[in-house]
N, C-alpha and C. Protein backbone atom coordinates (compact mmCIF):
# COMPACT_ATOMS: atom_id res chain seq x y z
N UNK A 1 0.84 -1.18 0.00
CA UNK A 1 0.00 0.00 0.00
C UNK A 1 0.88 1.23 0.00
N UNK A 2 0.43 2.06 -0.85
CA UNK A 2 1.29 2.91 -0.95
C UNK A 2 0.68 4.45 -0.04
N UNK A 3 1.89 4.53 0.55
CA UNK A 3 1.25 5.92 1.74
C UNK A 3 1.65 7.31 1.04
N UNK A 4 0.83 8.33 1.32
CA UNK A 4 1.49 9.69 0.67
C UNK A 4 2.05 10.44 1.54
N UNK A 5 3.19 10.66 1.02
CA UNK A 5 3.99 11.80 1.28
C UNK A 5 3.82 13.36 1.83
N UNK A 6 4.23 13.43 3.42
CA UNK A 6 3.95 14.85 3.83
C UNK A 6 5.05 15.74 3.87
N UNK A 7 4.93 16.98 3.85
CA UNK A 7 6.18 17.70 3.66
C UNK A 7 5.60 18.90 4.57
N UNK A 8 6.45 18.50 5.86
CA UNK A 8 6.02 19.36 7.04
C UNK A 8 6.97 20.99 6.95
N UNK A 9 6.57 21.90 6.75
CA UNK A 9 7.18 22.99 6.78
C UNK A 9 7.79 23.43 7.84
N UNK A 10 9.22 23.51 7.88
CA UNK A 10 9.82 24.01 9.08
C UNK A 10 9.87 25.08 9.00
N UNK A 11 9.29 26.10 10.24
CA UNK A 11 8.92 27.50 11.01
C UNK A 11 10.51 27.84 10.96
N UNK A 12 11.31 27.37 11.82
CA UNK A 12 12.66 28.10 11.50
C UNK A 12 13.23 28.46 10.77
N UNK A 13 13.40 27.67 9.14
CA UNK A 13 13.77 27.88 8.21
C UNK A 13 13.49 28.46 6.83
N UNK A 14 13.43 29.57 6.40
CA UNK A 14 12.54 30.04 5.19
C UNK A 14 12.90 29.71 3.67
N UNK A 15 14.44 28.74 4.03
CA UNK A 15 14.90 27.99 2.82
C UNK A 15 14.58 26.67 2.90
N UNK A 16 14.32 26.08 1.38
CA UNK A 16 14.29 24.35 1.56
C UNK A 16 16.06 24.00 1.38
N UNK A 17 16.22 23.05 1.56
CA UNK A 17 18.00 22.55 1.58
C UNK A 17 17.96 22.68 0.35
N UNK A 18 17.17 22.39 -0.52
CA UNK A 18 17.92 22.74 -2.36
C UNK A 18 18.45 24.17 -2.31
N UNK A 19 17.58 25.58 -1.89
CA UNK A 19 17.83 26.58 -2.27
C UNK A 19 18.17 27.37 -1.26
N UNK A 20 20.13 27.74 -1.62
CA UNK A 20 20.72 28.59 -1.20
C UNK A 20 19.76 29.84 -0.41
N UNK A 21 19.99 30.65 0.46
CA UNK A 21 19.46 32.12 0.85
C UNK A 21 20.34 32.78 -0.48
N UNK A 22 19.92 33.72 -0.54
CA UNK A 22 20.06 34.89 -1.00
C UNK A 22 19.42 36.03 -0.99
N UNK A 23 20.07 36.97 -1.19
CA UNK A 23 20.28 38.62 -0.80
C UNK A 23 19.09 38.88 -1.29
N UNK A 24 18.63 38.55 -2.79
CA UNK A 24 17.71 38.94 -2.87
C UNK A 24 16.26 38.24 -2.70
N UNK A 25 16.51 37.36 -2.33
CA UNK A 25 15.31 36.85 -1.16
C UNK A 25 14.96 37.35 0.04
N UNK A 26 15.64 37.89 0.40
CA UNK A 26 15.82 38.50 1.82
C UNK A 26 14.65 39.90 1.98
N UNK A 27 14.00 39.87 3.12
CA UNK A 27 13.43 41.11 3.55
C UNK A 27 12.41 41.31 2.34
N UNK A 28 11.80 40.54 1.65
CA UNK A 28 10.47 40.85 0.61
C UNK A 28 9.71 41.41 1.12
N UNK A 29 8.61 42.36 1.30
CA UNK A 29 7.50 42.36 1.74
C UNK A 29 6.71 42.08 0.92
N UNK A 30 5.42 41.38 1.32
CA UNK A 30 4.36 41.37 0.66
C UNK A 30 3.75 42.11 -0.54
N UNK A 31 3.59 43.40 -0.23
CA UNK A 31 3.60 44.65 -1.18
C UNK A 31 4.65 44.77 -2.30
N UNK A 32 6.02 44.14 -1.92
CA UNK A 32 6.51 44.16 -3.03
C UNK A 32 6.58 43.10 -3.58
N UNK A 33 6.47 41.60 -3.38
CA UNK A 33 5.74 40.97 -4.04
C UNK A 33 4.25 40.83 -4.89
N UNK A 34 3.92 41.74 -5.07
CA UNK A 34 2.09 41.95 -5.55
C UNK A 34 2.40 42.64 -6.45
N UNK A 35 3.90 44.05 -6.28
CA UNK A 35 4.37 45.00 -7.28
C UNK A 35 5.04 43.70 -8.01
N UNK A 36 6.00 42.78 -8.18
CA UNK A 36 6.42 42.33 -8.90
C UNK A 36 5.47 41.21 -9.34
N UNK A 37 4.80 40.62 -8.97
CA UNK A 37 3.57 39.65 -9.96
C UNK A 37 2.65 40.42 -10.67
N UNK A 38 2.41 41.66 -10.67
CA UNK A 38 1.80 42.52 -11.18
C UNK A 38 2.66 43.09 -12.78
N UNK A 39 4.28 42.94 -12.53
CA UNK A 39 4.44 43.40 -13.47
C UNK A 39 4.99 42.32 -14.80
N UNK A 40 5.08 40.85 -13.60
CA UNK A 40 5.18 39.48 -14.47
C UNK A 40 3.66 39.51 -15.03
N UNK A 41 2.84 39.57 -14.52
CA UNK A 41 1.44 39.14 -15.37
C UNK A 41 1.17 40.31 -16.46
N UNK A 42 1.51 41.49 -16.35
CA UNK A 42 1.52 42.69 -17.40
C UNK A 42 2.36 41.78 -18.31
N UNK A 43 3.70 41.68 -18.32
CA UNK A 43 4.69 41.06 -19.30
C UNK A 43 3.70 39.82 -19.99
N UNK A 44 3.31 39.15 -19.08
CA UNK A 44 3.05 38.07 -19.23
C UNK A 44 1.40 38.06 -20.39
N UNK A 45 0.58 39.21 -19.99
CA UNK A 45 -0.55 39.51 -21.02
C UNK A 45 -0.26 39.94 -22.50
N UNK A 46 1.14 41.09 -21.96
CA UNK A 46 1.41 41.32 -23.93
C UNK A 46 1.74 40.70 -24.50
N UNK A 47 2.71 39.55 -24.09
CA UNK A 47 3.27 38.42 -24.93
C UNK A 47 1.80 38.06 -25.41
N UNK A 48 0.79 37.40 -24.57
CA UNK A 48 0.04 36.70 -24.84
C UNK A 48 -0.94 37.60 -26.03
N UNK A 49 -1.28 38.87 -25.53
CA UNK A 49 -1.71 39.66 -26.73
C UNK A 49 -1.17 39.94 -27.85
N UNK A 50 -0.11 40.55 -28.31
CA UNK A 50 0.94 40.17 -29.36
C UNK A 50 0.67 38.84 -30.14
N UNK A 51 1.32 37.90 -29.40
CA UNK A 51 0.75 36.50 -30.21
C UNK A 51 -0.09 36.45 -30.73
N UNK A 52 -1.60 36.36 -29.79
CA UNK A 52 -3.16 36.47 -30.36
C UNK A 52 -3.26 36.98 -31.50
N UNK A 53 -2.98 38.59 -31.67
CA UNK A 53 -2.83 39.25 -32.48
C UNK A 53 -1.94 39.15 -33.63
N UNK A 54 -0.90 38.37 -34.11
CA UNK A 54 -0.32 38.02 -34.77
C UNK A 54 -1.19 36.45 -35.37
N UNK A 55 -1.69 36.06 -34.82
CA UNK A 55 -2.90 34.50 -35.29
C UNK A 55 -3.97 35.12 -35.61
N UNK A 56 -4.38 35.98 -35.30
CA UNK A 56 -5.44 36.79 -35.74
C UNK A 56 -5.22 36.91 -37.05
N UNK A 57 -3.99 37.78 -37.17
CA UNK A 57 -3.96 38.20 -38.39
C UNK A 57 -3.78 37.36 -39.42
N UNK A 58 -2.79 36.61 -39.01
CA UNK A 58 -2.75 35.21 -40.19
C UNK A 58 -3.80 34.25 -40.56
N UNK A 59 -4.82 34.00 -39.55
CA UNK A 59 -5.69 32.57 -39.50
C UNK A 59 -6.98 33.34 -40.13
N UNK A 60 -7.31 34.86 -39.73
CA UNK A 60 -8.63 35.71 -39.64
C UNK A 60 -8.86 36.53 -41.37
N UNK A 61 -7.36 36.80 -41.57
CA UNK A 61 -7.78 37.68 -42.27
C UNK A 61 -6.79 36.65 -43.75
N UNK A 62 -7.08 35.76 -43.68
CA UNK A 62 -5.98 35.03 -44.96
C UNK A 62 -6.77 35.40 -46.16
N UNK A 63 -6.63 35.58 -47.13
CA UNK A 63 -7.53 35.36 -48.77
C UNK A 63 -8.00 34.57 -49.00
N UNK A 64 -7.45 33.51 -48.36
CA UNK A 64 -7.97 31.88 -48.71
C UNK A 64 -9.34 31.81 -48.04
N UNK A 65 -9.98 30.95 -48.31
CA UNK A 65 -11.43 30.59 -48.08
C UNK A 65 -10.90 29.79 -47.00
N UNK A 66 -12.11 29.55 -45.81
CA UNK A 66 -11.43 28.34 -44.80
C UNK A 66 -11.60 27.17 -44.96
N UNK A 67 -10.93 26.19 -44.63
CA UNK A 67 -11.42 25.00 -45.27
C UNK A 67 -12.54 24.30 -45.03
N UNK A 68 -13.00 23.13 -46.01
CA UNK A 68 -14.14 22.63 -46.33
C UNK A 68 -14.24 21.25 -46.00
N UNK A 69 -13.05 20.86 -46.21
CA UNK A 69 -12.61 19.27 -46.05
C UNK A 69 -11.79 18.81 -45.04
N UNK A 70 -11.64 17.69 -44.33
CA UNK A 70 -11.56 17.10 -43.52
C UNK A 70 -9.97 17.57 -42.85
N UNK A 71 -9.33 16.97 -44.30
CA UNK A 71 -7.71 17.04 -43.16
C UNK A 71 -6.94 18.55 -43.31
N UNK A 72 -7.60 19.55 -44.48
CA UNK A 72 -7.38 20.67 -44.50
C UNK A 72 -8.05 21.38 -43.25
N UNK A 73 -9.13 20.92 -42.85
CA UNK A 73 -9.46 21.67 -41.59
C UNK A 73 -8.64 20.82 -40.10
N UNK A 74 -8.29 19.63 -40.37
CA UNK A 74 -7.50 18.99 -39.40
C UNK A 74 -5.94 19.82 -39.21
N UNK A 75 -5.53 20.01 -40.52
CA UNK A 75 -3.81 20.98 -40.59
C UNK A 75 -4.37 22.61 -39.96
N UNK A 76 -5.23 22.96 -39.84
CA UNK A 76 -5.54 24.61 -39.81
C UNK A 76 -5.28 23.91 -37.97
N UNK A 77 -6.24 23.63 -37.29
CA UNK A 77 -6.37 22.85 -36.19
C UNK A 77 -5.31 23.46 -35.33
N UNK A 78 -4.57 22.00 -36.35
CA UNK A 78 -2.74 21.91 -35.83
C UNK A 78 -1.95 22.56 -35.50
N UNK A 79 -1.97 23.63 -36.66
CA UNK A 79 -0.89 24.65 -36.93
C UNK A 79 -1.66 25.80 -35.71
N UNK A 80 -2.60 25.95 -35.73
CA UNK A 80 -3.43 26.80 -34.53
C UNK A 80 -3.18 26.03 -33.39
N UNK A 81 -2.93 24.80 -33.12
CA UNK A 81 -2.68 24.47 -31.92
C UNK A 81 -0.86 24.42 -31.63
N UNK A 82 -0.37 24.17 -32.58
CA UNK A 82 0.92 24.60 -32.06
C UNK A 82 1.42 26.13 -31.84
N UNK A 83 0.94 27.03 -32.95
CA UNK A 83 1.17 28.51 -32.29
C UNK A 83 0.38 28.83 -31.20
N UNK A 84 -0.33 28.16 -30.67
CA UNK A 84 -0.57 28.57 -29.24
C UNK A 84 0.05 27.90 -28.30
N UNK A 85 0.37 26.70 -28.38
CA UNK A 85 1.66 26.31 -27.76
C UNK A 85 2.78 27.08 -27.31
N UNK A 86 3.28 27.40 -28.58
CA UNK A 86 4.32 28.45 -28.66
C UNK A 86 4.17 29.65 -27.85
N UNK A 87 3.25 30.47 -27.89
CA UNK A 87 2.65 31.61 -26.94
C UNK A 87 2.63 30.79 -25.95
N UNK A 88 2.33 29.54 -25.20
CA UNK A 88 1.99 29.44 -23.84
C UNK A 88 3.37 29.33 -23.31
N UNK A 89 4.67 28.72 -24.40
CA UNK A 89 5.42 28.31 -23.61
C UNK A 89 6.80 29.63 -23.65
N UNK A 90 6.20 30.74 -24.32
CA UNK A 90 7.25 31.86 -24.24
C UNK A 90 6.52 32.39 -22.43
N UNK A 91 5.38 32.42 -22.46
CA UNK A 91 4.58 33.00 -21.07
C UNK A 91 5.64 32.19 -19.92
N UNK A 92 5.55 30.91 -20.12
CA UNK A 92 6.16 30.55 -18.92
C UNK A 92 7.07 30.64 -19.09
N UNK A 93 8.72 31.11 -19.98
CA UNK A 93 9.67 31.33 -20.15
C UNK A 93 9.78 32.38 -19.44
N UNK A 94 8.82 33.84 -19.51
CA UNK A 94 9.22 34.76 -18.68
C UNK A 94 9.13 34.48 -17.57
N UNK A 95 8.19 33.54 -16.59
CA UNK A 95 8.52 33.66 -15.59
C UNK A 95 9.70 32.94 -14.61
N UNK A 96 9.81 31.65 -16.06
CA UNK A 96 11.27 31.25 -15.48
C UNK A 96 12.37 31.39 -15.33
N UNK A 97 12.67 32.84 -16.72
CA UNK A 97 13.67 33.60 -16.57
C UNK A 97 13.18 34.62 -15.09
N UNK A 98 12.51 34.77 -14.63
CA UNK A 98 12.39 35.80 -13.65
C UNK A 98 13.06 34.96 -12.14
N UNK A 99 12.74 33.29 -12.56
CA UNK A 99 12.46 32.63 -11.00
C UNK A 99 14.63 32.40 -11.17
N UNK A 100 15.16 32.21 -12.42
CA UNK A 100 16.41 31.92 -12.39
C UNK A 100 17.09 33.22 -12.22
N UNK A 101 16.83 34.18 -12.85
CA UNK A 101 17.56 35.78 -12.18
C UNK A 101 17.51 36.09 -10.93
N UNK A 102 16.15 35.98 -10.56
CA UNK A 102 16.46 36.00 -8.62
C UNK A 102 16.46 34.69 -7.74
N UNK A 103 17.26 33.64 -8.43
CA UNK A 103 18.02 32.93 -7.39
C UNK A 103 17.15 32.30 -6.93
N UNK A 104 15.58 32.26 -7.27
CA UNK A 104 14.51 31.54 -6.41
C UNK A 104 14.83 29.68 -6.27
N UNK A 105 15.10 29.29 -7.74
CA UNK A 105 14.79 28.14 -8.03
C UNK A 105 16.94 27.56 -8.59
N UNK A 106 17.16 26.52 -8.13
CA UNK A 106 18.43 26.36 -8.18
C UNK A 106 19.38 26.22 -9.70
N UNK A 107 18.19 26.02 -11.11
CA UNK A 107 19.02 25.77 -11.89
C UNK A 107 17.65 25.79 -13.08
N UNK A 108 18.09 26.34 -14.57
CA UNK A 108 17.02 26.37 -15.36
C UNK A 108 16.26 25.65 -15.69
N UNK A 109 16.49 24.60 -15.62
CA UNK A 109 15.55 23.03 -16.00
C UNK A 109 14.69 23.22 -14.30
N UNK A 110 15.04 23.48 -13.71
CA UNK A 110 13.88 23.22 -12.52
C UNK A 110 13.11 24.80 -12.24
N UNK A 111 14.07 25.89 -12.89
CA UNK A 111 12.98 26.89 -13.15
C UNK A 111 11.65 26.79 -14.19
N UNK A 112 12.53 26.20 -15.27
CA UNK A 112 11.47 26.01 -16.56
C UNK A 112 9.95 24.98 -15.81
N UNK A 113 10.50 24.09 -15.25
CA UNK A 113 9.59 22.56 -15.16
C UNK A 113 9.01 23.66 -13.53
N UNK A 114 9.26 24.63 -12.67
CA UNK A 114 8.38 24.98 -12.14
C UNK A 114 7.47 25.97 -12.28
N UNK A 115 7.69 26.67 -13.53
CA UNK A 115 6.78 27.73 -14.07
C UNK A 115 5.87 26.87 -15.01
N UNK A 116 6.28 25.79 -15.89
CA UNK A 116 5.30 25.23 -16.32
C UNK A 116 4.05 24.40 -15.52
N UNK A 117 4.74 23.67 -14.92
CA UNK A 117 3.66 22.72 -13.84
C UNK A 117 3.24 23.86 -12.97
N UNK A 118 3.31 25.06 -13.03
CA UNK A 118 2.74 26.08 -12.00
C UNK A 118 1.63 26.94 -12.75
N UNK A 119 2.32 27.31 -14.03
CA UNK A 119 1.57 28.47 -15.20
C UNK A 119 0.20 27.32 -15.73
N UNK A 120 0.34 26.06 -15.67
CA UNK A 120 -0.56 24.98 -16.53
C UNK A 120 -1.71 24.32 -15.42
N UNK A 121 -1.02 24.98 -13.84
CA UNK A 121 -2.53 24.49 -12.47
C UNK A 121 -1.96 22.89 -12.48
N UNK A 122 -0.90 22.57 -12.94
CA UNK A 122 -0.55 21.11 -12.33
C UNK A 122 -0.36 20.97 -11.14
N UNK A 123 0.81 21.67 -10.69
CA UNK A 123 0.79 22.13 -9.50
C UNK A 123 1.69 20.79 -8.70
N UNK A 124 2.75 19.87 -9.02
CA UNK A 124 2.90 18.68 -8.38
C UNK A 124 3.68 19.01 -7.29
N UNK A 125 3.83 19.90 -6.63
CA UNK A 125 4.25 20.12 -5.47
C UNK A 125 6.10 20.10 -4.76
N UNK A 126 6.84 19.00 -6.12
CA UNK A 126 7.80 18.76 -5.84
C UNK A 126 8.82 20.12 -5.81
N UNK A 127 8.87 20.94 -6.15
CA UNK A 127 9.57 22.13 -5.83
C UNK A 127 8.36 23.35 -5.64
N UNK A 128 9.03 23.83 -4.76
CA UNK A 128 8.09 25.08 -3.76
C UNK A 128 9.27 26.47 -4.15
N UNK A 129 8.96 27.51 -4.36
CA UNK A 129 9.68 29.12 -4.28
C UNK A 129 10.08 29.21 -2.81
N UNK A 130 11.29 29.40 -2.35
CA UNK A 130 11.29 30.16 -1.16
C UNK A 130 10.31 30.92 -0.50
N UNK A 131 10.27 31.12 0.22
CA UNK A 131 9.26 31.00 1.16
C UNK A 131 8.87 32.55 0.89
N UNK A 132 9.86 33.74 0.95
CA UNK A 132 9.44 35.51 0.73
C UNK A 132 9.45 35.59 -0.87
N UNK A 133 9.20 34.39 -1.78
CA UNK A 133 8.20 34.66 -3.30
C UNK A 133 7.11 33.24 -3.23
N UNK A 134 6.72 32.84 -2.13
CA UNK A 134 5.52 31.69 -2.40
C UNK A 134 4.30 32.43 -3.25
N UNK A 135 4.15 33.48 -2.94
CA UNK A 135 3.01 34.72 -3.07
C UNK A 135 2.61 34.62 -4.51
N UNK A 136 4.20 34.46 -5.43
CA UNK A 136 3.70 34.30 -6.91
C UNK A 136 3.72 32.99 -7.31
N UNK A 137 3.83 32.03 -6.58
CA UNK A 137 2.87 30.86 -7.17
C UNK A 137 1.63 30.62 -8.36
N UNK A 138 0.91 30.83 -7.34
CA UNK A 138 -0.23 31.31 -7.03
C UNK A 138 -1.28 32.08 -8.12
N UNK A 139 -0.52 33.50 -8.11
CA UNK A 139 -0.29 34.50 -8.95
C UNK A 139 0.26 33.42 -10.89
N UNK A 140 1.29 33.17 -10.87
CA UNK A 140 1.23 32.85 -12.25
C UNK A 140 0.50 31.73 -12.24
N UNK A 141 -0.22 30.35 -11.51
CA UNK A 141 -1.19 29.83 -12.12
C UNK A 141 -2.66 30.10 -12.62
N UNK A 142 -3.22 31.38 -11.66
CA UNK A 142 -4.13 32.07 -12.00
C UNK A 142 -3.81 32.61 -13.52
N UNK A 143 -2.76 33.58 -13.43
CA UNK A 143 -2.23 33.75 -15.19
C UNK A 143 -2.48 32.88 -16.31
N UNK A 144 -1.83 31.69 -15.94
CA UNK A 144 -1.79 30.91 -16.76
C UNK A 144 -3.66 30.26 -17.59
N UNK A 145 -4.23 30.29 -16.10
CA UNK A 145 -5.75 29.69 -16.26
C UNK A 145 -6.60 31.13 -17.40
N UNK A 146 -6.58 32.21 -17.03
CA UNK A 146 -6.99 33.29 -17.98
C UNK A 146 -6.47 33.19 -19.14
N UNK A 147 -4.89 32.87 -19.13
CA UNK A 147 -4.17 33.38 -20.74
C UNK A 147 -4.57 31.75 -21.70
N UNK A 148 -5.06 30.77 -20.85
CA UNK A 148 -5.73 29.44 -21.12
C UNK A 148 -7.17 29.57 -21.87
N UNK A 149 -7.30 30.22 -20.92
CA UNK A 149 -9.37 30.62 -21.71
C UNK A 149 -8.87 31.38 -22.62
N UNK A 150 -8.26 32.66 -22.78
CA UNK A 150 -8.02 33.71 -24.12
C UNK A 150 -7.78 32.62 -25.26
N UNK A 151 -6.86 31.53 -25.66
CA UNK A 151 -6.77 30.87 -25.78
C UNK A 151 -7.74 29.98 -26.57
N UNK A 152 -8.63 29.59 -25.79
CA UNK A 152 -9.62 28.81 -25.56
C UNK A 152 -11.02 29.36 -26.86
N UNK A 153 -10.88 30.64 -26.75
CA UNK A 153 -11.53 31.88 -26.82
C UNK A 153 -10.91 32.09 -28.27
N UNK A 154 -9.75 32.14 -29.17
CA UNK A 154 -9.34 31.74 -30.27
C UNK A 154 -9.69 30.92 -30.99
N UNK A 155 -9.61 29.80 -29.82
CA UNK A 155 -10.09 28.53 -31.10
C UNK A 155 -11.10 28.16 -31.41
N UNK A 156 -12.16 28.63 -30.58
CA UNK A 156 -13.69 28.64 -30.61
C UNK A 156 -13.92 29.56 -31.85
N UNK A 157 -12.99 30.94 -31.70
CA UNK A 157 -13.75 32.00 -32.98
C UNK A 157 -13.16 31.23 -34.24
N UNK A 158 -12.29 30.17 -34.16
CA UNK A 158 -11.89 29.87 -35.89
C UNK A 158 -12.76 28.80 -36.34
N UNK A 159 -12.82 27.77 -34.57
CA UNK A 159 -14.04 26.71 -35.17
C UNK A 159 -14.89 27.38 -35.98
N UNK A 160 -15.81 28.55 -35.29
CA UNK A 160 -17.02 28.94 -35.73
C UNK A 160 -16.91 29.59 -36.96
N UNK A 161 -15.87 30.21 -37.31
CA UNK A 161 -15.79 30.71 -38.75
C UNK A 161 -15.40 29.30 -39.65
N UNK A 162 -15.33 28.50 -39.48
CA UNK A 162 -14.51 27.16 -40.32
C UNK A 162 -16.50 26.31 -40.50
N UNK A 163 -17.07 26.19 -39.21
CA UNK A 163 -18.10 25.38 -39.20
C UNK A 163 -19.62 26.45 -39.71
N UNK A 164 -19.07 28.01 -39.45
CA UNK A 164 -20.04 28.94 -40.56
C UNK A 164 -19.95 28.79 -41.34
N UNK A 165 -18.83 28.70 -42.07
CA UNK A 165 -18.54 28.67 -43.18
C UNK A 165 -19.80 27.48 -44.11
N UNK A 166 -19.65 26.20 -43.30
CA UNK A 166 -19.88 24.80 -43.69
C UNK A 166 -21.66 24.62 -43.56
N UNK A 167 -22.40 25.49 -42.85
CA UNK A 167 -23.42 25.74 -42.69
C UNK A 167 -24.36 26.11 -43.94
N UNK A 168 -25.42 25.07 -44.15
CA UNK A 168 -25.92 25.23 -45.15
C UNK A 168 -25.41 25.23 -46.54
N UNK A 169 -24.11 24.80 -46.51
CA UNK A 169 -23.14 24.50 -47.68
C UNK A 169 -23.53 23.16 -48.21
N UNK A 170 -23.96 22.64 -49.51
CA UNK A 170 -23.83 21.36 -50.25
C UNK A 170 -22.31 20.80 -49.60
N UNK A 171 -22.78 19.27 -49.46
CA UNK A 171 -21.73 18.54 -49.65
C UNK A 171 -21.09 18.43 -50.91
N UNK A 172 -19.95 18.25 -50.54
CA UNK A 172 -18.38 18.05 -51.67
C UNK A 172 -18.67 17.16 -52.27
């Protein structure tokens, strides 16, 4: 039987043994944590607007008619689902460049893999932020869940222009 795992927070210590103290961990206040997730989620919306707006323009306004048939509307899909990929995974790049500049997280592969499993609401618990940035946790999975629906909110407007399109149209 397999038992789960507790991870009792020690009161004395505001570092886990992976991550060094540092200077600039030190003395956060709250307030200025809220100023800096405030200005990761700003960063973090224009990327995401920019992008949008760049698929917009390509997917919305093409000359081409949208497609009619099966695997031409299967490739539109695709290619719409990987450029949003792409936008999701520059979003969590900024914040992993943010978590590796201030020393939060010990090394880029465990910054990257904790802004993703954080920005995506996975959430697996195995690495935690020091204790004076837990605050933006939190903060970029909420991000992530909005810049998810915007998202979400794309692919719905191309379905519906792809399946308007197909409405009341003779079959091929």
């Amino acid at each position: 039987m397999l038992r789960p795992t507790v991870r009792i927070d020690d009161d004395e210590s505001d570092e886990l043994p992976h991550q060094p103290p540092d200077a600039r961990c030190q003395s956060l206040t709250m307030h200025s944590n809220l100023v800096i997730a405030c200005v990761l989620v700003g960063v973090t919306v224009i990327v995401h607007a920019s992008g949008l707006a760049v698929l917009l323009r390509v997917f919305m306004r093409s000359p081409t008619p949208m497609p009619k048939r099966f695997w031409p509307i299967v490739w539109l899909l695709i290619r719409l689902t990987l450029a949003l990929i792409l936008i999701h995974l520059s979003e969590i790049a900024v914040w992993a460049f943010f978590y590796l500049w201030t020393e939060c997280l010990p090394d880029a592969e465990s910054a990257f893999y904790f802004s993703g499993v954080t920005y995506t609401t996975i959430g697996y618990g195995d690495l935690v932020l020091p204790r004076p940035w837990r605050l933006l946790g939190p903060v970029e999975g909420l991000t992530g869940i909005l810049m998810c629906g915007l998202s979400t909110g794309l692919f719905v407007a191309l379905l519906g222009r792809v399946i308007g399109g197909k409405v009341g149209d003779d079959p091929d």
